[in-house]
C-alpha atoms as a PDB file:
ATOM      1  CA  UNK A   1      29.293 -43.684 -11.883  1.00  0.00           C
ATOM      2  CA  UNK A   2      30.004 -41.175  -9.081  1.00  0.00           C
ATOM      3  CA  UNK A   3      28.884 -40.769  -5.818  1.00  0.00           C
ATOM      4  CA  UNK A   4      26.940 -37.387  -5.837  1.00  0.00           C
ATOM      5  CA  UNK A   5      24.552 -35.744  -3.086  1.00  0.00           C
ATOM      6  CA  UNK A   6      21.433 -33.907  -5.076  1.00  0.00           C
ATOM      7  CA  UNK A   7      20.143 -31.404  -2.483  1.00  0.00           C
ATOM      8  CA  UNK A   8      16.359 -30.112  -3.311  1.00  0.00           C
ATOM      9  CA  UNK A   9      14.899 -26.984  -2.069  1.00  0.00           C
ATOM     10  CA  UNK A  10      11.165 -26.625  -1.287  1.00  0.00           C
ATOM     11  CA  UNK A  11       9.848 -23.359  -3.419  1.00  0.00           C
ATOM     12  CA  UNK A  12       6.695 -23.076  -1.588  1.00  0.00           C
ATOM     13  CA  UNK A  13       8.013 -21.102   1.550  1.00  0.00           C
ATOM     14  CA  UNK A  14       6.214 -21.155   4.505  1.00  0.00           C
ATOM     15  CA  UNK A  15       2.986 -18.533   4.625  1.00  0.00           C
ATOM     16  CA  UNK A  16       2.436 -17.108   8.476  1.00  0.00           C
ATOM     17  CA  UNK A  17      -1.167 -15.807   8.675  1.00  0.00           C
ATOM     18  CA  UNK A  18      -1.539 -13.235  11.555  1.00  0.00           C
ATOM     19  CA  UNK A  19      -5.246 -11.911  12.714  1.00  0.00           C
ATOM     20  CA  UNK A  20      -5.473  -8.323  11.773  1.00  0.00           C
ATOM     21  CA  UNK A  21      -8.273  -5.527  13.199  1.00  0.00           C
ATOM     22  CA  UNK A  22      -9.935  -3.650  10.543  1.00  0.00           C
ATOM     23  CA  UNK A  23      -9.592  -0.088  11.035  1.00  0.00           C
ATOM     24  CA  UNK A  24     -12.954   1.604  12.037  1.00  0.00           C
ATOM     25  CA  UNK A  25     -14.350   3.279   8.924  1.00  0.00           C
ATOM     26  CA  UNK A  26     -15.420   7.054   9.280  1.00  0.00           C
ATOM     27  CA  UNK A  27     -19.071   7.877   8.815  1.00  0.00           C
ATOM     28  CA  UNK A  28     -18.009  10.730   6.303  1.00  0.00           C
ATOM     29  CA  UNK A  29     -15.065  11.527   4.220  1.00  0.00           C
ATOM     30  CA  UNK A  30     -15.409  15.174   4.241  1.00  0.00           C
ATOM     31  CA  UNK A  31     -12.411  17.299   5.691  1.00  0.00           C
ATOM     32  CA  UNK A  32     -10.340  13.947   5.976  1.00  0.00           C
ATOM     33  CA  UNK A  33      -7.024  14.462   4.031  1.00  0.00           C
ATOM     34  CA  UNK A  34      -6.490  11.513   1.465  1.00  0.00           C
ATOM     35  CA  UNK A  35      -2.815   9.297   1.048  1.00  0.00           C
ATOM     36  CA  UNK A  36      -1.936   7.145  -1.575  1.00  0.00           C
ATOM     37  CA  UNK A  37       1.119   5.289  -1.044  1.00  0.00           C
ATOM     38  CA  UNK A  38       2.303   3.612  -4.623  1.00  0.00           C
ATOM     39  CA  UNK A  39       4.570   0.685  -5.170  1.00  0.00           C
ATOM     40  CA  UNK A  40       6.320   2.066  -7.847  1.00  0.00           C
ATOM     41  CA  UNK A  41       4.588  -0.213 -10.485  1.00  0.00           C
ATOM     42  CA  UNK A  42       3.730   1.127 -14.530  1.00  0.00           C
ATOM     43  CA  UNK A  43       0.935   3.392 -13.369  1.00  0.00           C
ATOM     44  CA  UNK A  44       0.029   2.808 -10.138  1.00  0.00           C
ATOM     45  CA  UNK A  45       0.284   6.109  -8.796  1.00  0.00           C
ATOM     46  CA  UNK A  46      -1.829   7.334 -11.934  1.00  0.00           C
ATOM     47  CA  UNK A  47      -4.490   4.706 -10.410  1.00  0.00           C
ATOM     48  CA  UNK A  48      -4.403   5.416  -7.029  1.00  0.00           C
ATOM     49  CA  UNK A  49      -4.305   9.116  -7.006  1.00  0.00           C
ATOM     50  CA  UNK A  50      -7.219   8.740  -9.096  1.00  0.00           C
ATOM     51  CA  UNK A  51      -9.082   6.871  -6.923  1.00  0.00           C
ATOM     52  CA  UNK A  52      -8.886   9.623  -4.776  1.00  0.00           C
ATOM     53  CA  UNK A  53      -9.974  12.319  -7.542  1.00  0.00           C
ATOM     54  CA  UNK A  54     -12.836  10.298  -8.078  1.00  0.00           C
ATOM     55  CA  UNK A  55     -13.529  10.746  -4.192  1.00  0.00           C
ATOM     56  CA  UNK A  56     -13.758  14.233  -4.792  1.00  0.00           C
ATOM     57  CA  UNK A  57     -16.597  13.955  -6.491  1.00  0.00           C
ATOM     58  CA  UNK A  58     -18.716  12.848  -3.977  1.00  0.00           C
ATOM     59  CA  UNK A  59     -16.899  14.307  -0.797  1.00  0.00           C
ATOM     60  CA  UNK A  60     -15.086  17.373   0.341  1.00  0.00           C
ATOM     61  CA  UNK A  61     -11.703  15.558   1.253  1.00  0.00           C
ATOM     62  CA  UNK A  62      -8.357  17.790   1.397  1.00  0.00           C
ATOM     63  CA  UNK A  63      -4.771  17.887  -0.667  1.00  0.00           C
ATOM     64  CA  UNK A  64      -3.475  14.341  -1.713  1.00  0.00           C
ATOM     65  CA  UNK A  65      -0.265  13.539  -0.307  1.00  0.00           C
ATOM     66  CA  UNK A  66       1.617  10.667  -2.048  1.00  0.00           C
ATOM     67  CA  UNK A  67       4.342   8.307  -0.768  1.00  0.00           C
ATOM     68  CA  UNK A  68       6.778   5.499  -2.906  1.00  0.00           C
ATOM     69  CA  UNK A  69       7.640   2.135  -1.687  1.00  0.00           C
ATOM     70  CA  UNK A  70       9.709  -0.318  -3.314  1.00  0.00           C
ATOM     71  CA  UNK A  71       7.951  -2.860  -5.468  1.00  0.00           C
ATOM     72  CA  UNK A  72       8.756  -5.628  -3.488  1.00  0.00           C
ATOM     73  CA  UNK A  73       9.233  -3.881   0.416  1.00  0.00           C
ATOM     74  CA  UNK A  74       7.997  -1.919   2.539  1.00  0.00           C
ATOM     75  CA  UNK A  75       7.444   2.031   2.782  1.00  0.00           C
ATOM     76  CA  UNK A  76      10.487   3.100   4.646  1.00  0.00           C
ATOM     77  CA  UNK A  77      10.304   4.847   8.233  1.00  0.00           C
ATOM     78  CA  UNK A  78      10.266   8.587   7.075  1.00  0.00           C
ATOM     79  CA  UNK A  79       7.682   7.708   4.489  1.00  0.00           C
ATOM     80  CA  UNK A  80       5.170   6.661   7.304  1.00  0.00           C
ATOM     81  CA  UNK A  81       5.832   9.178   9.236  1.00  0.00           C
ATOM     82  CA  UNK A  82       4.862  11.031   6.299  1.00  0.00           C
ATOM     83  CA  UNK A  83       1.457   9.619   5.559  1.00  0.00           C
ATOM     84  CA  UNK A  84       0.815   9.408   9.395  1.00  0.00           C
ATOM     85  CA  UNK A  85       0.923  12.542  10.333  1.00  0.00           C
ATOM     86  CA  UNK A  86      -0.428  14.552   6.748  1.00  0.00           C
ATOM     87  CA  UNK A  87      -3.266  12.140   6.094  1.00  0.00           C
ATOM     88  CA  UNK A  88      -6.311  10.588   7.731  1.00  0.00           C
ATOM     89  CA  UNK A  89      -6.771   8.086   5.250  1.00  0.00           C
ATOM     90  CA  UNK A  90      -4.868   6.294   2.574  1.00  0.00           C
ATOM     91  CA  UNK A  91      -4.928   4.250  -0.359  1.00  0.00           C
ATOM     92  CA  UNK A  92      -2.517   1.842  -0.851  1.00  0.00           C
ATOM     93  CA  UNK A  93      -2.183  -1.414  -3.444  1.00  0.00           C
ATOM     94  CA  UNK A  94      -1.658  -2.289  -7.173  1.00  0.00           C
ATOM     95  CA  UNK A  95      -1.241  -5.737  -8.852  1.00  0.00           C
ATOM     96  CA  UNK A  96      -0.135  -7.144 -11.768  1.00  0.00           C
END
């Protein structure tokens, strides 16, 4: 028999849980101009953006303006910028 070292990993990772504010919630959506940043997942644009359609129908809200992440990343730099600066509000998730 030899003499062998078996070396285990643990697969659970370590979860860090940080305290986040809410952001304050207009009275009214009319006049704000909607985001939906997407994750590139089978139709999660489609959703999202029509989430926002569906806003539409109850509030006078401005042009969409959409923005791609990677599936498993975050938005890069220019793509915030993006959103922060064209929209007031934005819609953002998708699972599986």
């Amino acid at each position: 028999m030899s003499d062998s070292t078996i070396t285990l990993f643990d697969p659970r990772g370590h979860a860090r849980v940080v305290a986040q504010q809410a952001a304050p919630r207009p009275d009214d959506l009319a006049g704000l101009r909607p985001g939906v940043l997407e994750n590139r997942k089978a139709n999660a644009r489609l959703l999202l953006e029509s989430m926002v359609d569906n806003l539409r129908a109850t509030a006078d809200i401005g042009a969409t303006t959409t923005g791609s992440k990677p599936v498993a990343g975050p938005a890069s730099r220019s793509t915030m910028a993006m959103l922060t600066e064209e929209c007031d509000f934005v819609v953002v998730g998708s699972s599986d």
